[in-house]
Every structure is written in C-alpha cells, then in structure tokens.
Protein backbone atom coordinates (compact mmCIF):
# COMPACT_ATOMS: atom_id res chain seq x y z
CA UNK A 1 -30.07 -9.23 -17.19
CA UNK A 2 -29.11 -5.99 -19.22
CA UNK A 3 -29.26 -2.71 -17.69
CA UNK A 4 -29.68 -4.32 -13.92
CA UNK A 5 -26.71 -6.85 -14.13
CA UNK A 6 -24.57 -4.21 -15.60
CA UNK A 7 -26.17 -1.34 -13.00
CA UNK A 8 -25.60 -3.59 -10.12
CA UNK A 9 -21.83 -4.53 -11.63
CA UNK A 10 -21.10 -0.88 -11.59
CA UNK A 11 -22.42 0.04 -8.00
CA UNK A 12 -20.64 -2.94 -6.27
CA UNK A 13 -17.15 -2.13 -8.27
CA UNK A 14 -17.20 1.24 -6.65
CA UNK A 15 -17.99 0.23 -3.43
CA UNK A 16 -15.35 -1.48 -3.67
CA UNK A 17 -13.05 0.72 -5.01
CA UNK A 18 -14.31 3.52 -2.21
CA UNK A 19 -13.24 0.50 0.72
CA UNK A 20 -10.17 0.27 -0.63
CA UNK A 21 -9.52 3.82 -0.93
CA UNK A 22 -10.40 4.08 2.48
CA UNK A 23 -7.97 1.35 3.61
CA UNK A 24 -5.34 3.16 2.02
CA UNK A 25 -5.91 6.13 3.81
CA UNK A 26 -6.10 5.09 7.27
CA UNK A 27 -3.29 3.26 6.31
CA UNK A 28 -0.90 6.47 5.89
CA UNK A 29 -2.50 8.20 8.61
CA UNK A 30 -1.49 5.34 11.01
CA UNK A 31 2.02 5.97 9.76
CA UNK A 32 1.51 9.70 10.23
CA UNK A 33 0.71 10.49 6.25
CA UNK A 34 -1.55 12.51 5.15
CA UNK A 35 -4.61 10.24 4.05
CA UNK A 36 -5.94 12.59 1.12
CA UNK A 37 -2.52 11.72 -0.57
CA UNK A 38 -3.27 8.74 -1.55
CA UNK A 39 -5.99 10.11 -4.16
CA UNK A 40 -3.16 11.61 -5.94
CA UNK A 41 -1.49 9.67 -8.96
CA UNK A 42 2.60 9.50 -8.20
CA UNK A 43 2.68 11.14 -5.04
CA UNK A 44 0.60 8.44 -3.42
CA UNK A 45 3.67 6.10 -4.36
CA UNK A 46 5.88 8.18 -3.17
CA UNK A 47 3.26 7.96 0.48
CA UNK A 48 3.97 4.48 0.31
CA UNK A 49 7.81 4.58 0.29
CA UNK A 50 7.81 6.61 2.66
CA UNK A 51 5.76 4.56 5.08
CA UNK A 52 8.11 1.57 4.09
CA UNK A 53 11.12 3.99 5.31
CA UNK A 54 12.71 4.07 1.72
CA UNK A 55 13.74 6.80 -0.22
CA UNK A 56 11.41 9.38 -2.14
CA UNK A 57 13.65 8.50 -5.37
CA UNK A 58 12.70 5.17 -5.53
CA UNK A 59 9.54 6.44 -6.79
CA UNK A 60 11.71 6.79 -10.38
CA UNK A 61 12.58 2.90 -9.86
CA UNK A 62 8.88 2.23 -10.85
CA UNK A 63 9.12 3.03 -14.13
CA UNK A 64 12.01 0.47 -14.89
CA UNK A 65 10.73 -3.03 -15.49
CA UNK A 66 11.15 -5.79 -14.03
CA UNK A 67 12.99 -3.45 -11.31
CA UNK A 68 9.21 -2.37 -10.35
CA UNK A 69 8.41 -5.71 -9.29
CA UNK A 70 11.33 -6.00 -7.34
CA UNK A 71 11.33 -2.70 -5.48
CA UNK A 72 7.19 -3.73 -4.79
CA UNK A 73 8.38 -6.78 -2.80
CA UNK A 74 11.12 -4.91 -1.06
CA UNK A 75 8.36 -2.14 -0.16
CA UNK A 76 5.55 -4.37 1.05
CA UNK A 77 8.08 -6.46 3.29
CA UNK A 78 9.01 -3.10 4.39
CA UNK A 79 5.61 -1.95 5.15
CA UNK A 80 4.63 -5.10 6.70
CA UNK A 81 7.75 -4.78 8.99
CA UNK A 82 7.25 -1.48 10.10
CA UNK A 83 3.88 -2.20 10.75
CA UNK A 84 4.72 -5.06 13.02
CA UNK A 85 4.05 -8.28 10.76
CA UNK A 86 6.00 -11.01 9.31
CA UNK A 87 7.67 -11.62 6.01
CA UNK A 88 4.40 -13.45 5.51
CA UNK A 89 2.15 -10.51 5.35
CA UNK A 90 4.15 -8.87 3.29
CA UNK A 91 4.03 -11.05 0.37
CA UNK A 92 0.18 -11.11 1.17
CA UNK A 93 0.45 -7.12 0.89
CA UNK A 94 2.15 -7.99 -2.66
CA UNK A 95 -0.08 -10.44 -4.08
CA UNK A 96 -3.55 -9.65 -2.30
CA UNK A 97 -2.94 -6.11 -1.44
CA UNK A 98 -6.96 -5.90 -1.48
CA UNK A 99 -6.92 -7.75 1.01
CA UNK A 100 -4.34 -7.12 3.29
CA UNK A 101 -4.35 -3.72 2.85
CA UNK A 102 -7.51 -3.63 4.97
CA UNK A 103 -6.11 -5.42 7.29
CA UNK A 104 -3.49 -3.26 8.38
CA UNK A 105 -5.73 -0.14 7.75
CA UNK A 106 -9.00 -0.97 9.76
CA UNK A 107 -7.03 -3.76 12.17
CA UNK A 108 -4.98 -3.35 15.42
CA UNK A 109 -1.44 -2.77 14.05
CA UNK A 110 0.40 0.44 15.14
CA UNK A 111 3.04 1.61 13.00
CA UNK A 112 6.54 1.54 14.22
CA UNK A 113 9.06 2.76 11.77
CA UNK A 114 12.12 -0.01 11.70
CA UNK A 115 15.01 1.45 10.34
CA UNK A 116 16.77 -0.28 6.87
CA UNK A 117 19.98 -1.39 6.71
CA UNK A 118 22.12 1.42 4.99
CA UNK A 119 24.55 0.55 2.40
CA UNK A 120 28.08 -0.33 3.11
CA UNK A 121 26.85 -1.10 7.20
C-alpha cells in the first residue's frame, strides 16, 4: 500500500478539510461575517460568537476548562437558534459539527439574529 495508501490518505484529508472550510465560510457570510475570517486562528472564534449573538469577550472564556465546553454548548444552541433550528441541531452542531456545519452553510436556513436574554431581565 505505501506511498499510494498514504498519498491517497493525504489528498482525501484535505478535501475534506477545504469542504469544511468552505462550510464555515458561507456560514458567516449568511450571518453577514466576513467569510475569509474564519481562516484566522482566534478571531474566527470570536466570528462565531458573534453569529451566536454573544459577546466578543467570551472569546477569553475558551481558555478556561471545563468552562470551554460549557460556553461551546451555549454557542452552538445559540447558533442553531438564530439560524432557525431546534435545540436538537444544536447539540448536533456540538458533537458533529462536520456535519452539521454543512448543513446550515450549503442548506436553506437564513439567519435571523434572536436576541439573548440579558442578565438581571
């Protein structure tokens, strides 16, 4: 198998990695982003918050642990809501984000910013 297996390996993992790059970036450009952001390390987090209609800071949040995983779930239902899709989706978006990333990028759904609740309201 050698060189072929491993040649083949290689050519499908980055035609992978270019759909999902892709995905990501129609993605923020439905939610009026600009796409080439999410290239960039850090600031394409701080894309995603904003699409989920949270705060730029909460970019900080990702470097606490355990708090990261929490503030990912709150995000993806976010995203999911805002993008017109259930609770459902957006635990797909948190475990199969590959997946359902796609979906929301190259599918049908519109984005529609819902506000969050604010603190002490």
């Amino acid at each position: 198998m050698g060189y072929f297996g491993s040649g083949f390996f290689v050519l499908v993992w980055l035609a992978f990695i270019i759909f999902e790059i892709a995905a990501m970036w129609k993605v923020l450009v439905k939610a009026g982003q600009p796409g080439w952001g999410i290239l960039i390390p850090f600031y394409n987090i701080y894309l995603i918050l904003k699409v989920a209609g949270r705060p730029g800071w909460w970019l900080i949040l990702y470097f606490v642990p355990i708090v990261n995983l929490i503030i990912e779930i709150i995000v993806a239902l976010d995203i999911a809501r805002n993008f017109g899709k259930g609770t459902g989706f957006g635990i797909g978006l948190f475990f199969l984000s590959f997946i359902f990333f796609p979906i929301l990028g190259f599918g049908s759904a519109t984005y529609k910013r819902v506000e969050t609740a604010k603190p002490g309201m």
